[in-house]
Protein backbone atom coordinates (compact mmCIF):
# COMPACT_ATOMS: atom_id res chain seq x y z
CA UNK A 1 0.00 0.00 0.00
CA UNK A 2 1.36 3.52 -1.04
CA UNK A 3 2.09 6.40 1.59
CA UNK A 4 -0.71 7.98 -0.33
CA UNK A 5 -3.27 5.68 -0.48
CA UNK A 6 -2.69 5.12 3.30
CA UNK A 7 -2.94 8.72 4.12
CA UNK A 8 -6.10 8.66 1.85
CA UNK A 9 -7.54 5.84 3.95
CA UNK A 10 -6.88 8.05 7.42
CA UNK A 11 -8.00 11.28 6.35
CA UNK A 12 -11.92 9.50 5.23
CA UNK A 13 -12.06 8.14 8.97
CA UNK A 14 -11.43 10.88 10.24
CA UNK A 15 -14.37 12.90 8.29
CA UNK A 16 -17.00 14.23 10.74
CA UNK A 17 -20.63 12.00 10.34
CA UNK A 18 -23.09 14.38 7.92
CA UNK A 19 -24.58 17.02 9.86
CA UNK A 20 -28.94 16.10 8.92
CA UNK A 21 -30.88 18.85 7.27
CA UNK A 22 -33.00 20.04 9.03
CA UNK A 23 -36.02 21.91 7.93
CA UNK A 24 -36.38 25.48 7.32
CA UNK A 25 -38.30 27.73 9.46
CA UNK A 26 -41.27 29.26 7.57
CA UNK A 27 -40.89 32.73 7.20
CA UNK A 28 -42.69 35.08 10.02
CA UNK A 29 -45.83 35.86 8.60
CA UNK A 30 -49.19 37.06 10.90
CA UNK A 31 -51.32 34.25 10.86
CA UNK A 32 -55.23 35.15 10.37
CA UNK A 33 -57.19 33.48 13.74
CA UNK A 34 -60.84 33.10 13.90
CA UNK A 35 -61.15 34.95 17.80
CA UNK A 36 -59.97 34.71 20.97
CA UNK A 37 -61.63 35.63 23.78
CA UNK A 38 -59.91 37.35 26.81
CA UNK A 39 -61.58 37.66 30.87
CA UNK A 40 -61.33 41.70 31.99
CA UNK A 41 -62.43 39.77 35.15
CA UNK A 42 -62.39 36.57 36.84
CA UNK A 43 -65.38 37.36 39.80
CA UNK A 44 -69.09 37.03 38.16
CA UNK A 45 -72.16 37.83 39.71
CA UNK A 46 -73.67 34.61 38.90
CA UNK A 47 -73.23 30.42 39.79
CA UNK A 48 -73.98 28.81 36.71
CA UNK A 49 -73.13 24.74 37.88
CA UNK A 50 -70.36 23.31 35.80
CA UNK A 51 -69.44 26.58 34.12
CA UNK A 52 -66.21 25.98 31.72
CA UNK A 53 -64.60 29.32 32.81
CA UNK A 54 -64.80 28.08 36.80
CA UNK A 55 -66.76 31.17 37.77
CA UNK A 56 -69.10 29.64 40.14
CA UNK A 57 -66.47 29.30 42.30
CA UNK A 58 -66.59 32.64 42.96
CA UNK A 59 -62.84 33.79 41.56
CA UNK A 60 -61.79 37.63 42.48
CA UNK A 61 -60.52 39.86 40.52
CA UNK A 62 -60.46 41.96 37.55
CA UNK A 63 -58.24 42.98 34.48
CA UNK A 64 -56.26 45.89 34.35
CA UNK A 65 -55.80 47.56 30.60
CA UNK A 66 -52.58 48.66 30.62
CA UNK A 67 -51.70 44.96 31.22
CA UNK A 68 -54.06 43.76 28.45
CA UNK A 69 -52.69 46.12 26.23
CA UNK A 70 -48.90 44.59 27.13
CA UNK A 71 -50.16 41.08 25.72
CA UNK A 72 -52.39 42.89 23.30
CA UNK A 73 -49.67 44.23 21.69
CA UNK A 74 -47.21 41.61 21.76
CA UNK A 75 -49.89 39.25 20.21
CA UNK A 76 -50.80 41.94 17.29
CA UNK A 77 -47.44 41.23 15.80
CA UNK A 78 -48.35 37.55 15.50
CA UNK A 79 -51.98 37.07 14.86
CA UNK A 80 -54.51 39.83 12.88
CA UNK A 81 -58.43 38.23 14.27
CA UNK A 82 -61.69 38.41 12.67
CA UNK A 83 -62.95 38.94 16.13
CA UNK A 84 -62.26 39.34 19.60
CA UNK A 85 -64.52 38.43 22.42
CA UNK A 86 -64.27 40.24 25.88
CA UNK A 87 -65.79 38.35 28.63
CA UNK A 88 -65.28 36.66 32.20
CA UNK A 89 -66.50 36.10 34.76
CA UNK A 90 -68.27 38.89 34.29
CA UNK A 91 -67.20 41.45 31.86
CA UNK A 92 -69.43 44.47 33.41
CA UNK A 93 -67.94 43.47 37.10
CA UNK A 94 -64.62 45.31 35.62
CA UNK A 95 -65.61 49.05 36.02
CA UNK A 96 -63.00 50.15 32.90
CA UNK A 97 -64.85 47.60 30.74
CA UNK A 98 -65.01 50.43 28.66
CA UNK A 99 -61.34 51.16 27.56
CA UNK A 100 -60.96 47.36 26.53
CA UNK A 101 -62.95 48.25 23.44
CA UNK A 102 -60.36 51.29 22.99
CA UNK A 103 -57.52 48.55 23.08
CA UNK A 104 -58.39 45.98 21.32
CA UNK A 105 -59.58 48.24 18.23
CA UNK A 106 -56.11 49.81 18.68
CA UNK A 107 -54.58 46.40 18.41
CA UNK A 108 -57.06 44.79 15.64
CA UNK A 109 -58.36 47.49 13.59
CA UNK A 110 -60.77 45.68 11.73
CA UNK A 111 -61.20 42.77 14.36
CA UNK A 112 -65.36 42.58 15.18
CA UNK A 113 -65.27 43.44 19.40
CA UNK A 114 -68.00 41.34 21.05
CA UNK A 115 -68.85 42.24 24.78
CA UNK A 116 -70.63 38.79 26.20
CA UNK A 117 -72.10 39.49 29.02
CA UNK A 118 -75.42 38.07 31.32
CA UNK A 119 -76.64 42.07 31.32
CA UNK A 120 -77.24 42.44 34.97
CA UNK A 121 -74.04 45.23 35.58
CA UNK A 122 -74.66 47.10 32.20
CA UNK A 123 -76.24 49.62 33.86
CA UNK A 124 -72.66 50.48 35.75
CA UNK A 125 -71.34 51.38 31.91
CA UNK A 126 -73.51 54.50 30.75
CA UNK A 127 -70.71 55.77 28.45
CA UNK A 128 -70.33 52.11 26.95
CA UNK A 129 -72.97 52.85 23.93
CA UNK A 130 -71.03 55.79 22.43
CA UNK A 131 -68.16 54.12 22.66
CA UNK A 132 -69.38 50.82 20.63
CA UNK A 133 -71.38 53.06 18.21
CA UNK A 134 -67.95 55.30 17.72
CA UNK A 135 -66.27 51.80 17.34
CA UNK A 136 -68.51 50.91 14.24
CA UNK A 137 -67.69 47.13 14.68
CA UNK A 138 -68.52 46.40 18.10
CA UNK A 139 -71.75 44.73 19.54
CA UNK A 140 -73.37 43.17 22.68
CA UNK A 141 -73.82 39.24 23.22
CA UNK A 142 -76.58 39.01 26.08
CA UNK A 143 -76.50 35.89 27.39
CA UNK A 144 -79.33 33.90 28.87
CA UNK A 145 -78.82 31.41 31.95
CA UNK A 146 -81.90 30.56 32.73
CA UNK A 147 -85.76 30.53 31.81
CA UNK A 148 -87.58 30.72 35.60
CA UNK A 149 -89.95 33.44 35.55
CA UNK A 150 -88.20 35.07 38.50
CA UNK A 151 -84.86 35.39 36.54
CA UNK A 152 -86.89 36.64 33.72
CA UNK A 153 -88.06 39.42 35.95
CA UNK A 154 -84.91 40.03 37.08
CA UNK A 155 -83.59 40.80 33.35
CA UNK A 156 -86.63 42.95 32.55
CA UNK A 157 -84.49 46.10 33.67
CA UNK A 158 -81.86 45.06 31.11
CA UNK A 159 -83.79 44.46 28.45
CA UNK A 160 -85.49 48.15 28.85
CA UNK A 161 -81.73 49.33 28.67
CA UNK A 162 -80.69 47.62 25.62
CA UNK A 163 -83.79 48.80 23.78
CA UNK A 164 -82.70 52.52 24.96
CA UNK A 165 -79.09 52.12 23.53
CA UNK A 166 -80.25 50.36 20.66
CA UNK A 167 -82.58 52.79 19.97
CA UNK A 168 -80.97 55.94 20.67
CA UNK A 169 -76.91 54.64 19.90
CA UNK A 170 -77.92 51.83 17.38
CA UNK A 171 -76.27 49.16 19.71
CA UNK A 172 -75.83 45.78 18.29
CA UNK A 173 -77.51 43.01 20.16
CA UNK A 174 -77.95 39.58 20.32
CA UNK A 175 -79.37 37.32 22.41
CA UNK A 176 -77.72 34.08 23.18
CA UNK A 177 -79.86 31.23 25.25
CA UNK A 178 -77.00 29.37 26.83
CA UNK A 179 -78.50 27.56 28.65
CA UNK A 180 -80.36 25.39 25.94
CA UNK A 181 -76.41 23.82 25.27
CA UNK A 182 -75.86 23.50 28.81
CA UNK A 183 -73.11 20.59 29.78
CA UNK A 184 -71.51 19.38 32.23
CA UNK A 185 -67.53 20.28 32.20
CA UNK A 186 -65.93 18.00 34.96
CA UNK A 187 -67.39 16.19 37.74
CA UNK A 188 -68.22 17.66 41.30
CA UNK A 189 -67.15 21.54 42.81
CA UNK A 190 -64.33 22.91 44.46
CA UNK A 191 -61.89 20.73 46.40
CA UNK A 192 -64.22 17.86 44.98
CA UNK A 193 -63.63 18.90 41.26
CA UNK A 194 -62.58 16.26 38.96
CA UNK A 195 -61.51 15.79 35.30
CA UNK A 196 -63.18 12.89 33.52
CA UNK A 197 -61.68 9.85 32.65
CA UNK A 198 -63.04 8.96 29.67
CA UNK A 199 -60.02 8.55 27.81
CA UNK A 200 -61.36 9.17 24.26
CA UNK A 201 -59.27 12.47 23.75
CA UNK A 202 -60.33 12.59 20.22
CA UNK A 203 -64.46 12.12 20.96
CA UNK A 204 -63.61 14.62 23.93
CA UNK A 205 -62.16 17.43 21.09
CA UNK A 206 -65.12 16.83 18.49
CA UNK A 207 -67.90 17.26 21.01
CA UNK A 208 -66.01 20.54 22.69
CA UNK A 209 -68.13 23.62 22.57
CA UNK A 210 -65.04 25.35 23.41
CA UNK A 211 -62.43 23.75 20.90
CA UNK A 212 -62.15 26.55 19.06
CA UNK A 213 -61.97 29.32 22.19
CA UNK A 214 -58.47 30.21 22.45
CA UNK A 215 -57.95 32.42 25.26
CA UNK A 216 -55.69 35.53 25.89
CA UNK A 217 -54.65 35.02 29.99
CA UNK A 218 -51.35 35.79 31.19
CA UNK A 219 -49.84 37.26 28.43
CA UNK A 220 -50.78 33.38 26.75
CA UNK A 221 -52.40 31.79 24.30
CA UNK A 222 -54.08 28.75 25.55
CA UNK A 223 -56.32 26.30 24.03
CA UNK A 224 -59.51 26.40 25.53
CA UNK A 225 -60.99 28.21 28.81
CA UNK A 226 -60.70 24.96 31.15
CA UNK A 227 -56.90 24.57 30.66
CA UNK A 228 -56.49 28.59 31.12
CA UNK A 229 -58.52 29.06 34.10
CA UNK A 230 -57.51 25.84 35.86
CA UNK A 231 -54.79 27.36 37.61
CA UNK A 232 -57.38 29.47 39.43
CA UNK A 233 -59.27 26.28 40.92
CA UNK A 234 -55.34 25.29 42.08
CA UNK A 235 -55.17 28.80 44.03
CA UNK A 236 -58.19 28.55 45.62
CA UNK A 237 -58.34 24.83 46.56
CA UNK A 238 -56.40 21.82 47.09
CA UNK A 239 -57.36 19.90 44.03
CA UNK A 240 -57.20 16.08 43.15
CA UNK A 241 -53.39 14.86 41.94
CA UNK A 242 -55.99 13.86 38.71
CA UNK A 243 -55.89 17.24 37.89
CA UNK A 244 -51.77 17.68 37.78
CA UNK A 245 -51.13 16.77 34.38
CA UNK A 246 -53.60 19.18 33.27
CA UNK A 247 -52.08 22.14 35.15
CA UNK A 248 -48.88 20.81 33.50
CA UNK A 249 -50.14 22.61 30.47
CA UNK A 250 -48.00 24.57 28.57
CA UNK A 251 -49.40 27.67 26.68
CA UNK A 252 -47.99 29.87 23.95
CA UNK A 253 -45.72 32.06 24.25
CA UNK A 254 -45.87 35.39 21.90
CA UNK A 255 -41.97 35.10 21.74
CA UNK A 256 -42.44 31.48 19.99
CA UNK A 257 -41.33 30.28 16.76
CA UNK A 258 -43.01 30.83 13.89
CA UNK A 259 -43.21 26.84 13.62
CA UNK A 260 -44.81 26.40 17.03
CA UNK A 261 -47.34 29.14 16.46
CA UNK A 262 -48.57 27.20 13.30
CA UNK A 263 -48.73 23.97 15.33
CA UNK A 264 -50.36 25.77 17.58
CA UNK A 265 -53.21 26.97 15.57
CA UNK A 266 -53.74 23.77 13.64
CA UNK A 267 -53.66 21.60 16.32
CA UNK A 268 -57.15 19.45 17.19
CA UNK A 269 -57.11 16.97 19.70
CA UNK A 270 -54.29 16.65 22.13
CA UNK A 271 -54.06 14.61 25.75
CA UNK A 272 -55.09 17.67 27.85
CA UNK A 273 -58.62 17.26 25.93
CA UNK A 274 -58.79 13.97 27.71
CA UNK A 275 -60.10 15.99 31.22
CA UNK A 276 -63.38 16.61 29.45
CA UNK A 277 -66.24 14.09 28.75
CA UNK A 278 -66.14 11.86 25.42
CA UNK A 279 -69.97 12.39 25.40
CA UNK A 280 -72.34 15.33 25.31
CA UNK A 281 -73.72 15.36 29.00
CA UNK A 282 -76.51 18.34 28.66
CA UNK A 283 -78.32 18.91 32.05
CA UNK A 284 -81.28 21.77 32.81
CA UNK A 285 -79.09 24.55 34.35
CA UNK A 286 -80.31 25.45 37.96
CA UNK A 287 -81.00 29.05 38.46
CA UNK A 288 -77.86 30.63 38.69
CA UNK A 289 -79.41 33.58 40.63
CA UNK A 290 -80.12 31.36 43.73
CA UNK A 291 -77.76 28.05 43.26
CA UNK A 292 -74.79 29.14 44.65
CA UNK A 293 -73.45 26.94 47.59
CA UNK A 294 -73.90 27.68 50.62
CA UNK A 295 -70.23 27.54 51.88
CA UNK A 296 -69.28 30.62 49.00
CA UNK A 297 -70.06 34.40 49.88
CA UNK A 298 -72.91 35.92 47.03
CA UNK A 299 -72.25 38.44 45.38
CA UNK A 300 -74.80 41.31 45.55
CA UNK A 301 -77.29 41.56 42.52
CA UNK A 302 -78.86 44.74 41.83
């Protein structure tokens, strides 16, 4: 064997292994999103049983808009929305209810605003009609919990204040009768919470009313409003080990990859989905005006 061909020989050993290819990262681009919905406040005046948000458990709390506008405007440089829902809780609990409209139309210029809200506070908001009409997108989702002639009654004052601001400001209203899809979310309340066990994460993503109610909450994105609220059950009570994995949820960052955001926004079922029921389990919604437990403090209607 020739000096060269040895030499030849030595220097292919010692040739570093092929680095793999790896794919390229898609280019940033703003990625159009159906909605997202965002709580200006945790506390509601109501105690709807099972409610996907937690807020019969009588959460505190309210949003401040200088931090909404922080994730507002961190998210506006990743996502452009056909709308943008502004709820709870209790949206009307949050006394600057108002200026969210301000920031979100700031953020989303041509982003439909809809205010979702069981009416009983909207008296507390007299400015809130100018500012929806001067919005020129913006409407009002009233939603109905119950159909018991003394809640009824108890709405009658609302409804005589919606037909004055849509009559006088042109206020956009609908009326949503949520309680005609009522399910049931997990089992039991409080400390006693827990997540289903059906297994059938797939069934449990098809039947979701919620699979497509990505929420803005702590600066996140998360999937759906069970996985972003959780973490307020966790505060407030010492919850099942079943629940861990669940609170071991990871939401999106606005600093993420381009890649991740597209997973993200594509993605359907997933094992978190597995804490919800594989089957529809409708019930007939108590009265939310006079169901909430006995152990929990009310909250004053008016």
């Amino acid at each position: 064997m020739s000096i060269f061909t040895d030499m030849y020989r030595r220097l292919r050993a010692a040739q570093p292994e092929p680095v793999p290819t790896l794919e390229p990262e898609p280019e940033p681009t703003i990625r159009l999103v159906g909605f997202i919905e965002m709580h200006v406040a945790h506390t509601c005046n109501l105690t709807c049983e099972s409610c996907s948000h937690y807020s019969n458990h009588v959460h505190k709390g309210v949003l401040d808009p200088a931090q909404a506008e922080d994730w507002m405007r961190a998210w506006s440089k990743r996502i452009v929305l056909k709308e943008f829902n502004l709820l709870g809780g209790e949206p009307t609990m949050n006394p600057r209810l108002s200026e969210f409209v301000v920031l979100v139309r700031k953020h989303w210029p041509t982003a439909h605003i809809r205010i979702i809200t069981n009416g009983f506070f909207l008296h507390r908001h007299p400015a809130l009609p100018s500012i929806l009409a001067d919005d020129g997108n913006a409407s009002i989702a009233l939603s109905l919990h119950h159909r018991d002639p003394e809640y009824l009654e108890r709405l009658r004052p609302v409804f005589e204040l919606l037909e004055g601001w849509q009559r006088d400001h042109g206020t956009v209203v609908e009326t949503r009768h949520s309680d005609r899809r009522w399910t049931r979310r997990y089992l039991g309340f409080g400390a006693e919470m827990l997540p289903f066990e059906d297994g059938q994460t797939r069934k449990s993503w098809e039947i979701c009313p919620a699979k497509h109610c990505k929420q803005l909450h702590d600066g996140k994105l998360w999937k759906c409003s069970p996985l972003a609220y959780l973490g307020l059950q966790k505060e407030k009570y010492d919850l099942s080990p079943k629940w861990d994995p669940y609170l071991q949820y990871k939401p999106l960052e606005s600093t993420c990859s381009q890649r991740e955001l597209d997973e993200f926004l594509l993605r359907e079922d997933e094992d978190a989905c597995s804490m919800c029921s594989a089957e529809v389990r409708s019930f007939s919604l108590p009265n939310p005006l006079r169901s909430r437990p006995a152990t929990e403090t009310p909250v004053a209607l008016p």
